[in-house]
N, C-alpha and C. Protein backbone atom coordinates (compact mmCIF):
# COMPACT_ATOMS: atom_id res chain seq x y z
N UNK A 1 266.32 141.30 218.04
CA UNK A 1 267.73 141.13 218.32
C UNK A 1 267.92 140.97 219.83
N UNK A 2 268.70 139.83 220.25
CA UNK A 2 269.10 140.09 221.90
C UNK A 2 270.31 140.35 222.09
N UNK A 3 270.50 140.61 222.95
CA UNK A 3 271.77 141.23 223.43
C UNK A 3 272.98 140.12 224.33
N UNK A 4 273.76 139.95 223.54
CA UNK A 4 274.72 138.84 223.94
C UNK A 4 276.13 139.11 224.12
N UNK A 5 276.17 139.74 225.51
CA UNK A 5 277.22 139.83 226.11
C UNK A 5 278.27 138.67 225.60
N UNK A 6 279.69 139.86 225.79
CA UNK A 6 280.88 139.57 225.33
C UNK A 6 281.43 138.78 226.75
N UNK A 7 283.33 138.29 226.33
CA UNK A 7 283.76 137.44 227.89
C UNK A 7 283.62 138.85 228.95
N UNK A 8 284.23 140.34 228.28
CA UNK A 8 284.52 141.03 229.40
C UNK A 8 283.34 141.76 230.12
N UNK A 9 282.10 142.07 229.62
CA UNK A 9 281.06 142.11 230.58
C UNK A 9 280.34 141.22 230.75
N UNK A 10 280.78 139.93 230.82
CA UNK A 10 280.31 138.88 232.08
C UNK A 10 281.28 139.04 232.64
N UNK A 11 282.27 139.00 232.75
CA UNK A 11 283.30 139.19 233.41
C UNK A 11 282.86 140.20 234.70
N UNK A 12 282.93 141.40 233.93
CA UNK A 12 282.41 142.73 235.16
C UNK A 12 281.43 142.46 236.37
N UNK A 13 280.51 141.30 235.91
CA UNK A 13 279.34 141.59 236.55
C UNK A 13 279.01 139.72 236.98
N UNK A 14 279.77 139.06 237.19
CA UNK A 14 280.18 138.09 237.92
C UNK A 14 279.68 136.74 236.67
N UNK A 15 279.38 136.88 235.65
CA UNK A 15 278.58 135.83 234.61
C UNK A 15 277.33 136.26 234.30
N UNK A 16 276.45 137.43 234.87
CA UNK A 16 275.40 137.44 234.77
C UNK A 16 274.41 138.51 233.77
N UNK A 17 274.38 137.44 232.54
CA UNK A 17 273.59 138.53 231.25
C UNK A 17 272.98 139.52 231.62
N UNK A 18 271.69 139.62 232.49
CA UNK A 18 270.99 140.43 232.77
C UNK A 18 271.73 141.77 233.25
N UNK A 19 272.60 141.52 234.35
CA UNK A 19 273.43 142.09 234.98
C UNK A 19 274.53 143.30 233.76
N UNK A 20 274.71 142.09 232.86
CA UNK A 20 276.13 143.13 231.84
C UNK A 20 275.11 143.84 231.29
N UNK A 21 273.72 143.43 230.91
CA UNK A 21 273.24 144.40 230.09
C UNK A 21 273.10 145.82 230.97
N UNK A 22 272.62 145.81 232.55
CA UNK A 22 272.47 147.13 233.42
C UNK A 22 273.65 147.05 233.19
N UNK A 23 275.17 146.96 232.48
CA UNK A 23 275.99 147.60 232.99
C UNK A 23 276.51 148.33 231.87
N UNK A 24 275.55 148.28 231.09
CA UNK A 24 275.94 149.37 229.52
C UNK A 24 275.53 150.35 229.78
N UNK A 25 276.62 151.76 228.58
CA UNK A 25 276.02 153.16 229.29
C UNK A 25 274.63 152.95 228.15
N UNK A 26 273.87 154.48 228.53
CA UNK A 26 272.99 154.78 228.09
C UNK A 26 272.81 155.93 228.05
N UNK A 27 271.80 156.16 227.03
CA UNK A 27 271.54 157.90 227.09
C UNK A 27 270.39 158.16 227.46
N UNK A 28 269.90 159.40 228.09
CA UNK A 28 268.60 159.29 228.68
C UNK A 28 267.92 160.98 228.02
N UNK A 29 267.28 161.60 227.13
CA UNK A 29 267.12 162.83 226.91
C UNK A 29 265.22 162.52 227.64
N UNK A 30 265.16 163.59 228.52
CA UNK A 30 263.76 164.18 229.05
C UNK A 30 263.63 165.73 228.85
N UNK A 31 261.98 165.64 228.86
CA UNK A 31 261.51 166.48 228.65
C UNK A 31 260.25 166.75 229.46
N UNK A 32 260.02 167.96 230.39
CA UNK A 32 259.27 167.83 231.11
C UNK A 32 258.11 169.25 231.74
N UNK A 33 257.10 169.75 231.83
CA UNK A 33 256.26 170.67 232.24
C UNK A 33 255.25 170.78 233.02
N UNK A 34 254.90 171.72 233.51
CA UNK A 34 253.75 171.93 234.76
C UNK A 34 253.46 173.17 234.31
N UNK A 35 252.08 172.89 234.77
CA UNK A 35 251.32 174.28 234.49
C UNK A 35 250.32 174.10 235.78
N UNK A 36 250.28 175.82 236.36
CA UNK A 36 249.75 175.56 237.47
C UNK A 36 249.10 177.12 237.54
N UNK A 37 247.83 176.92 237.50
CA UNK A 37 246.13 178.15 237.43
C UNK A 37 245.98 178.09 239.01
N UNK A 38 245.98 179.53 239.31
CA UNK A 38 245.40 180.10 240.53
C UNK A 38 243.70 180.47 240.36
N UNK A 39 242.86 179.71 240.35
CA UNK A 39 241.89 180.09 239.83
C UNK A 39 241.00 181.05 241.03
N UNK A 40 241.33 180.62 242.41
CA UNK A 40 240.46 181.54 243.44
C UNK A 40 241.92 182.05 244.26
N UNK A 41 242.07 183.03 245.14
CA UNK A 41 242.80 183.48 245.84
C UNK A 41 243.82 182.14 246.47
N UNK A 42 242.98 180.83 247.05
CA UNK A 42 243.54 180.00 248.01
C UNK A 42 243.83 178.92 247.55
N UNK A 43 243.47 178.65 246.09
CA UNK A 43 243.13 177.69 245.63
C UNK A 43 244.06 177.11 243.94
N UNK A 44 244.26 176.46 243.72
CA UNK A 44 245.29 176.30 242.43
C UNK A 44 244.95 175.12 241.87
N UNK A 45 245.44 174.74 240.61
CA UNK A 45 245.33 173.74 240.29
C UNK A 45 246.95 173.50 239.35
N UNK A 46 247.43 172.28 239.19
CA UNK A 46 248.53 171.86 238.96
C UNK A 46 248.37 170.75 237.71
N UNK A 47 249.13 170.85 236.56
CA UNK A 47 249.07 169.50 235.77
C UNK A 47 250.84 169.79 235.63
N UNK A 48 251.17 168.78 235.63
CA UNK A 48 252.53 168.19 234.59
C UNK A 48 252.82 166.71 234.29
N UNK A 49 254.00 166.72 233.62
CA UNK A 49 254.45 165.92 232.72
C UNK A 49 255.69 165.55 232.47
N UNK A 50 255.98 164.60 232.27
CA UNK A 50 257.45 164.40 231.40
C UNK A 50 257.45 163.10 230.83
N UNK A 51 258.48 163.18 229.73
CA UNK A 51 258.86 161.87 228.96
C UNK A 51 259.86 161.90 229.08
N UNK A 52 260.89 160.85 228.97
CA UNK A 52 261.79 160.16 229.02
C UNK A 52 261.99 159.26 228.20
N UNK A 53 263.53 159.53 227.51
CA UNK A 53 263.50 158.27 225.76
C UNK A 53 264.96 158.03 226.20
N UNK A 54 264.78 156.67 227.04
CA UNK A 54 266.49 155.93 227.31
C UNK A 54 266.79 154.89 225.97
N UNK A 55 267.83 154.95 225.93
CA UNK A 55 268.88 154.31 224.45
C UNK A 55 270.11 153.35 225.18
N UNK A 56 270.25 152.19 225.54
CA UNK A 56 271.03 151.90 225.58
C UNK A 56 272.40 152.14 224.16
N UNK A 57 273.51 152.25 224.62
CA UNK A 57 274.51 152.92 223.64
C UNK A 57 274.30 151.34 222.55
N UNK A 58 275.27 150.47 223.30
CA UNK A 58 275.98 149.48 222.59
C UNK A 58 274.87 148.26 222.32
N UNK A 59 274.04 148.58 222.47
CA UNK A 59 272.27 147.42 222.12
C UNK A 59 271.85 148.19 221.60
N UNK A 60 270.82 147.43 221.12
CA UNK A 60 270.10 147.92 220.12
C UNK A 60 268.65 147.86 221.17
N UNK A 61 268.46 148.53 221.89
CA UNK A 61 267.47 148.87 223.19
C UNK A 61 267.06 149.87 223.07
N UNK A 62 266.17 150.29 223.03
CA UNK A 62 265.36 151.99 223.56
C UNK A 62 263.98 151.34 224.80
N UNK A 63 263.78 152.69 225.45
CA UNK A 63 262.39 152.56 225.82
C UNK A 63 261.86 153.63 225.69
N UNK A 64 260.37 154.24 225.88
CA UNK A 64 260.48 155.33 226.58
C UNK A 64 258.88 155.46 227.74
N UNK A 65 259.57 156.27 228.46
CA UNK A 65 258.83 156.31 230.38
C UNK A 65 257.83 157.46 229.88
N UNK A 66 256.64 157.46 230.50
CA UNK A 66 255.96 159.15 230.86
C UNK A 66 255.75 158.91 232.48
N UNK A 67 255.17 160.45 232.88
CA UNK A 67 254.35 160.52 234.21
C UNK A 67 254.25 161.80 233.96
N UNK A 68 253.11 161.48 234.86
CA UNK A 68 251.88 163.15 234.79
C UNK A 68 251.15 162.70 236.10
N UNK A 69 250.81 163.94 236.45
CA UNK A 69 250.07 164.03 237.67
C UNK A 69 249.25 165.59 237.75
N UNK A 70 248.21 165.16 238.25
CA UNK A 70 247.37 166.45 238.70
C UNK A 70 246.60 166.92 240.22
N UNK A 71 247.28 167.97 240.45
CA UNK A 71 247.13 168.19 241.95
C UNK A 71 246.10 169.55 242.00
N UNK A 72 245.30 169.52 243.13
CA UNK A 72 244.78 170.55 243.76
C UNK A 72 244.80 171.01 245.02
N UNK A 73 245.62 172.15 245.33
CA UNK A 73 245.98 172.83 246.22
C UNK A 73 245.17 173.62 247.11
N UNK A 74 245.46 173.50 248.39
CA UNK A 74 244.49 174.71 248.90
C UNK A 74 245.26 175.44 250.37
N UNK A 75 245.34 176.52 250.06
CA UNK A 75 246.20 177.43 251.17
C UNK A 75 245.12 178.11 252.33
N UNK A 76 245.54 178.33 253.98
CA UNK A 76 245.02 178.72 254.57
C UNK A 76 244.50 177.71 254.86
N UNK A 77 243.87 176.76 254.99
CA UNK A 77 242.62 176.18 254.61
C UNK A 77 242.56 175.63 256.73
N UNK A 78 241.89 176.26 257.18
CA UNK A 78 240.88 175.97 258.27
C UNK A 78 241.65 176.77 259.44
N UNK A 79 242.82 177.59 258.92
CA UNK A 79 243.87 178.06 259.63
C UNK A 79 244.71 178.78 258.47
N UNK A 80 245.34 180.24 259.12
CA UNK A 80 245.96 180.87 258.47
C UNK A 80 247.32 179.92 258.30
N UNK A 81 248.15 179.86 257.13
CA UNK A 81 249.58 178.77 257.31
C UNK A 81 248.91 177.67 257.09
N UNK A 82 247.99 177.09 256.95
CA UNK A 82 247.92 175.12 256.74
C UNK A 82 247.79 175.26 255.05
N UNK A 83 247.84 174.13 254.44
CA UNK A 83 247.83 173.70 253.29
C UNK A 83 247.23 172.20 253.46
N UNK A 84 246.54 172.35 252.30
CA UNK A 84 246.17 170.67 252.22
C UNK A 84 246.25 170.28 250.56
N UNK A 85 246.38 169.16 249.87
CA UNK A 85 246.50 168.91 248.49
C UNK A 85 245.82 167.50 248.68
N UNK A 86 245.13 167.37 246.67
CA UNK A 86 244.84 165.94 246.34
C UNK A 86 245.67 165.75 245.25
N UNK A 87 246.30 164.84 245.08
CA UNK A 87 247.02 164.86 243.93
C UNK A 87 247.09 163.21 243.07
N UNK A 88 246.78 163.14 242.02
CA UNK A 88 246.37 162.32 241.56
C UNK A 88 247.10 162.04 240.44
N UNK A 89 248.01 161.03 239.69
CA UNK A 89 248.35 160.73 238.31
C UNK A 89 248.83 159.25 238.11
N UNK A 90 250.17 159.31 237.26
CA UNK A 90 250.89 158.26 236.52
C UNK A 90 252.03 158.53 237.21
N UNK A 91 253.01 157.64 238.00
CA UNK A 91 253.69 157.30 238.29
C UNK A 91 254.98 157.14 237.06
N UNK A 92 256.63 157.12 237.02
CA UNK A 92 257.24 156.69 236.18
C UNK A 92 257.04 155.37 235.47
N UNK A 93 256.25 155.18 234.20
CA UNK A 93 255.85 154.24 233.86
C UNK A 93 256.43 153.84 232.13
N UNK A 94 256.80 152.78 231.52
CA UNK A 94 257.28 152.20 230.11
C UNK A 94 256.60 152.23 228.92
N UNK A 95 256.34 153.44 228.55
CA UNK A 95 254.64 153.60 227.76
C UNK A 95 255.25 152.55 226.31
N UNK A 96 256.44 152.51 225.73
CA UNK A 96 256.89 151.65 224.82
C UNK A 96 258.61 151.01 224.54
N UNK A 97 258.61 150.28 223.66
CA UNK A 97 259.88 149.48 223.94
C UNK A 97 260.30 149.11 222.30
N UNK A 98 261.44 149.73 222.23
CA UNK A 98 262.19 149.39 220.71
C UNK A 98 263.20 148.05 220.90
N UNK A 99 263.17 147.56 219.56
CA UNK A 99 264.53 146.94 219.54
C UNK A 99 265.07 145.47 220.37
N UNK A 100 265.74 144.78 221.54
CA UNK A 100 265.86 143.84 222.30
C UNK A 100 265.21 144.40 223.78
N UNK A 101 264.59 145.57 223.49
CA UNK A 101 264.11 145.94 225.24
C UNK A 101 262.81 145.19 224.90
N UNK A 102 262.51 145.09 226.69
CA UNK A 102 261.25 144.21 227.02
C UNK A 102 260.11 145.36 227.88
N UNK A 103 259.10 144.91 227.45
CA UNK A 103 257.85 145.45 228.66
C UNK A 103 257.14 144.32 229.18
N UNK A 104 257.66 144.27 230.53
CA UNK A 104 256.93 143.01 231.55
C UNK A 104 255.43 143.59 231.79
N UNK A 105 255.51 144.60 232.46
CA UNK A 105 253.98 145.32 232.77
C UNK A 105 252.99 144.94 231.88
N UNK A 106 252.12 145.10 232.61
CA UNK A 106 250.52 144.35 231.94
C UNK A 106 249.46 145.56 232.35
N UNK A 107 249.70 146.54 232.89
CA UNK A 107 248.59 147.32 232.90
C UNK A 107 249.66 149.46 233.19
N UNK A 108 248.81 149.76 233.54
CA UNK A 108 249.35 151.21 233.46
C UNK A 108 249.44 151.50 235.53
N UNK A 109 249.98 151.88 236.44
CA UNK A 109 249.94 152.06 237.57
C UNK A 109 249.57 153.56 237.55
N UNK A 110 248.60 153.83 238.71
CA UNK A 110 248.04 155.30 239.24
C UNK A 110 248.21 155.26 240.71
N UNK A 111 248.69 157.00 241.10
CA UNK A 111 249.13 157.67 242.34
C UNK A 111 248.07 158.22 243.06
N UNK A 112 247.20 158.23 243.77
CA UNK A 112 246.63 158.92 244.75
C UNK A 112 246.94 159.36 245.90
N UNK A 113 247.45 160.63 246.30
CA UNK A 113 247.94 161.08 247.41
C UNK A 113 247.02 162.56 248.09
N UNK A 114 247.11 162.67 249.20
CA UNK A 114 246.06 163.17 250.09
C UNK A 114 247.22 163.67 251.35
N UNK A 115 247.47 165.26 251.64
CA UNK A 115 248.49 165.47 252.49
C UNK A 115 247.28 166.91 253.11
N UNK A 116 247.61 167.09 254.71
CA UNK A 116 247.52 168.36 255.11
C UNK A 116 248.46 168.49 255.89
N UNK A 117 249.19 169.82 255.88
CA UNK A 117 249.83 170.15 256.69
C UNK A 117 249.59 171.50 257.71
N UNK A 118 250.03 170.59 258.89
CA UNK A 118 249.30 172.01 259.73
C UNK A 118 250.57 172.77 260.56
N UNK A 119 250.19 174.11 260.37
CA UNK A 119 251.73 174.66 261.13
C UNK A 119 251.28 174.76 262.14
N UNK A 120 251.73 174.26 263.45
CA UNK A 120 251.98 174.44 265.09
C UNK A 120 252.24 175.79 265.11
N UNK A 121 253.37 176.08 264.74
CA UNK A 121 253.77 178.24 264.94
C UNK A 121 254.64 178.07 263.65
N UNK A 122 255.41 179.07 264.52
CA UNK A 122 256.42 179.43 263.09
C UNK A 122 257.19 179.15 262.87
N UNK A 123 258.09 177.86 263.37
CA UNK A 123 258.73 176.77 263.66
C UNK A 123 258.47 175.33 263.52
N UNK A 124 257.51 174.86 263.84
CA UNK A 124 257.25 173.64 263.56
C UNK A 124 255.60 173.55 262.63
N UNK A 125 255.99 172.27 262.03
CA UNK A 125 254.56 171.55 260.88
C UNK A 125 254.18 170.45 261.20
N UNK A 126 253.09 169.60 261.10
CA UNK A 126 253.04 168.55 261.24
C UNK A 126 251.92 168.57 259.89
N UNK A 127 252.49 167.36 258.95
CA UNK A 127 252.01 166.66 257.88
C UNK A 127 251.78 165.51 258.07
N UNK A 128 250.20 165.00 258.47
CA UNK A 128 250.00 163.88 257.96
C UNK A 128 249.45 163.80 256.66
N UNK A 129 249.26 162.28 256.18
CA UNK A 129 249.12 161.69 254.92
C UNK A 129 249.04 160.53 254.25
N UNK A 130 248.55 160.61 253.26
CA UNK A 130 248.43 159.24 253.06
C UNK A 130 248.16 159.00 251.32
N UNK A 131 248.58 157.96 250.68
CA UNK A 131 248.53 157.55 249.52
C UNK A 131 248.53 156.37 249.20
N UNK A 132 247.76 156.08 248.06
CA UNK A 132 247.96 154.75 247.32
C UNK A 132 248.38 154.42 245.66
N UNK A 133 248.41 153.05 245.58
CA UNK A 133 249.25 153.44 244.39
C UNK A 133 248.57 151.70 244.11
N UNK A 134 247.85 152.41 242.80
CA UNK A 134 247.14 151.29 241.83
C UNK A 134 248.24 150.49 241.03
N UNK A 135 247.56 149.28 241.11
CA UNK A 135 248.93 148.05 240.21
C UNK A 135 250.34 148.76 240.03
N UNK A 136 250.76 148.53 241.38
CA UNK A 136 252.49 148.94 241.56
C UNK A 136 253.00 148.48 240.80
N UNK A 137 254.62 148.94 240.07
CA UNK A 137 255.06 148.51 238.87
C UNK A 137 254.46 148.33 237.88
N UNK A 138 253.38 148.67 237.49
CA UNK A 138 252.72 147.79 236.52
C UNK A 138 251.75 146.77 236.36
N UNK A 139 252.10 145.89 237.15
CA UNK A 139 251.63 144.55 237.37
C UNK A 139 249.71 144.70 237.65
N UNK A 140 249.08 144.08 237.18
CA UNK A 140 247.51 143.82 237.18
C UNK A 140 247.13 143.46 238.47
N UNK A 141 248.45 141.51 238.67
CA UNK A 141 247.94 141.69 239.81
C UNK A 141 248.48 141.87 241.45
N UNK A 142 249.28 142.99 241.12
CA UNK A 142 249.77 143.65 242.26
C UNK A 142 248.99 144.24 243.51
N UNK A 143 248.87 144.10 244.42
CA UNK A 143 247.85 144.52 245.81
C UNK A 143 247.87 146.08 245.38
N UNK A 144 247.06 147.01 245.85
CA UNK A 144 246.76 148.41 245.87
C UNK A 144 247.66 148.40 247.05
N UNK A 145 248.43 149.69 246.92
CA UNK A 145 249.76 150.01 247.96
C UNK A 145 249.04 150.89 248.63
N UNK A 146 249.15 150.82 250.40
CA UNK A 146 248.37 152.05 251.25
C UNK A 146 249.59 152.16 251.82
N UNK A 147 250.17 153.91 251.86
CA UNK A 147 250.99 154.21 252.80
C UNK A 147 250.29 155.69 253.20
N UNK A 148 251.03 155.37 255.04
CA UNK A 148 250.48 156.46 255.98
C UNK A 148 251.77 157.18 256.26
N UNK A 149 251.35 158.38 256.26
CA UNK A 149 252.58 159.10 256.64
C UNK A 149 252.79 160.40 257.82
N UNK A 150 253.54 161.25 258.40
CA UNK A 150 253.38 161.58 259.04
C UNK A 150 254.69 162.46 259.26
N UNK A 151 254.98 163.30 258.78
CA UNK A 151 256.35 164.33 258.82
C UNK A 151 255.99 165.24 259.87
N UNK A 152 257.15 165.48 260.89
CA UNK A 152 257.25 166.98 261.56
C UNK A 152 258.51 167.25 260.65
N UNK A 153 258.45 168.94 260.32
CA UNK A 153 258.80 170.11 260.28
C UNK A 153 259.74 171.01 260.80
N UNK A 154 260.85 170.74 261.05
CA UNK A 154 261.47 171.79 262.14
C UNK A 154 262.00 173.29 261.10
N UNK A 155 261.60 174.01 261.29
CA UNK A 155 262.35 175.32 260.62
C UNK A 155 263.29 176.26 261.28
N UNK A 156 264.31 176.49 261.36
CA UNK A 156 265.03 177.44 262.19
C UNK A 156 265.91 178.68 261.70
């Protein structure tokens, strides 16, 4: 079934189908968890999750999203106060599609992120960092995403 806007949402949204369809409500119910093991004093480990099952109201549309990720933590680490993490998963991604919804994506996208943060005193942090992100959106053949990062901290 596709979805064939009426005169008054083309209307809303200047003529443009695509457009009236983002402009239907929807319902969105998630559901979501983390579980996170201290297995050594300094040290942790992290999994979670969530799904997401959107419904457009007035189409006959569903999808539904997951993401999960798994991180490992480490406190103190080369200095009392620093932290460093690897954290690794699934990004918000379209695992399936009911009804007039579409799935463009051609493959599944993955998060790799890599942060330490070091406290200066008891006032300021400096976090650098860095991550990448396998077939962005989806797409197969999307470039591998490198971002560098670099936060100060002010606490007062």
């Amino acid at each position: 079934m596709r979805f064939t806007p009426n005169a008054a949402q083309l209307a809303r949204v200047g003529g443009n189908a695509t457009l009236a369809t983002l402009d239907e409500p929807i319902n969105v119910n998630s559901v979501g968890a983390t579980v996170t093991w201290r297995f050594a004093p300094k040290t942790s480990l992290s999994v979670s999750g969530a799904l997401l099952f959107a419904h457009l109201l007035n189409v006959d549309a569903s999808t539904t999203f997951s993401s999960w990720s798994a991180r490992l933590h480490f406190r103190d680490i080369f200095h009392e106060g620093n932290t460093a993490a690897i954290i690794f998963g699934q990004p918000l991604y379209r695992q399936s599609v009911a009804g007039s919804a579409s799935r463009p994506e051609d493959t599944t996208p993955y998060h790799l992120e890599t942060f330490y943060n070091y406290r200066v005193n008891d006032n300021i942090s400096i976090t650098p960092g860095v991550y990448f992100i396998f077939s962005p959106e989806g797409f197969s053949a999307n470039d591998t995403a490198i971002v560098g990062a670099l936060r100060t901290t002010f606490a007062f």
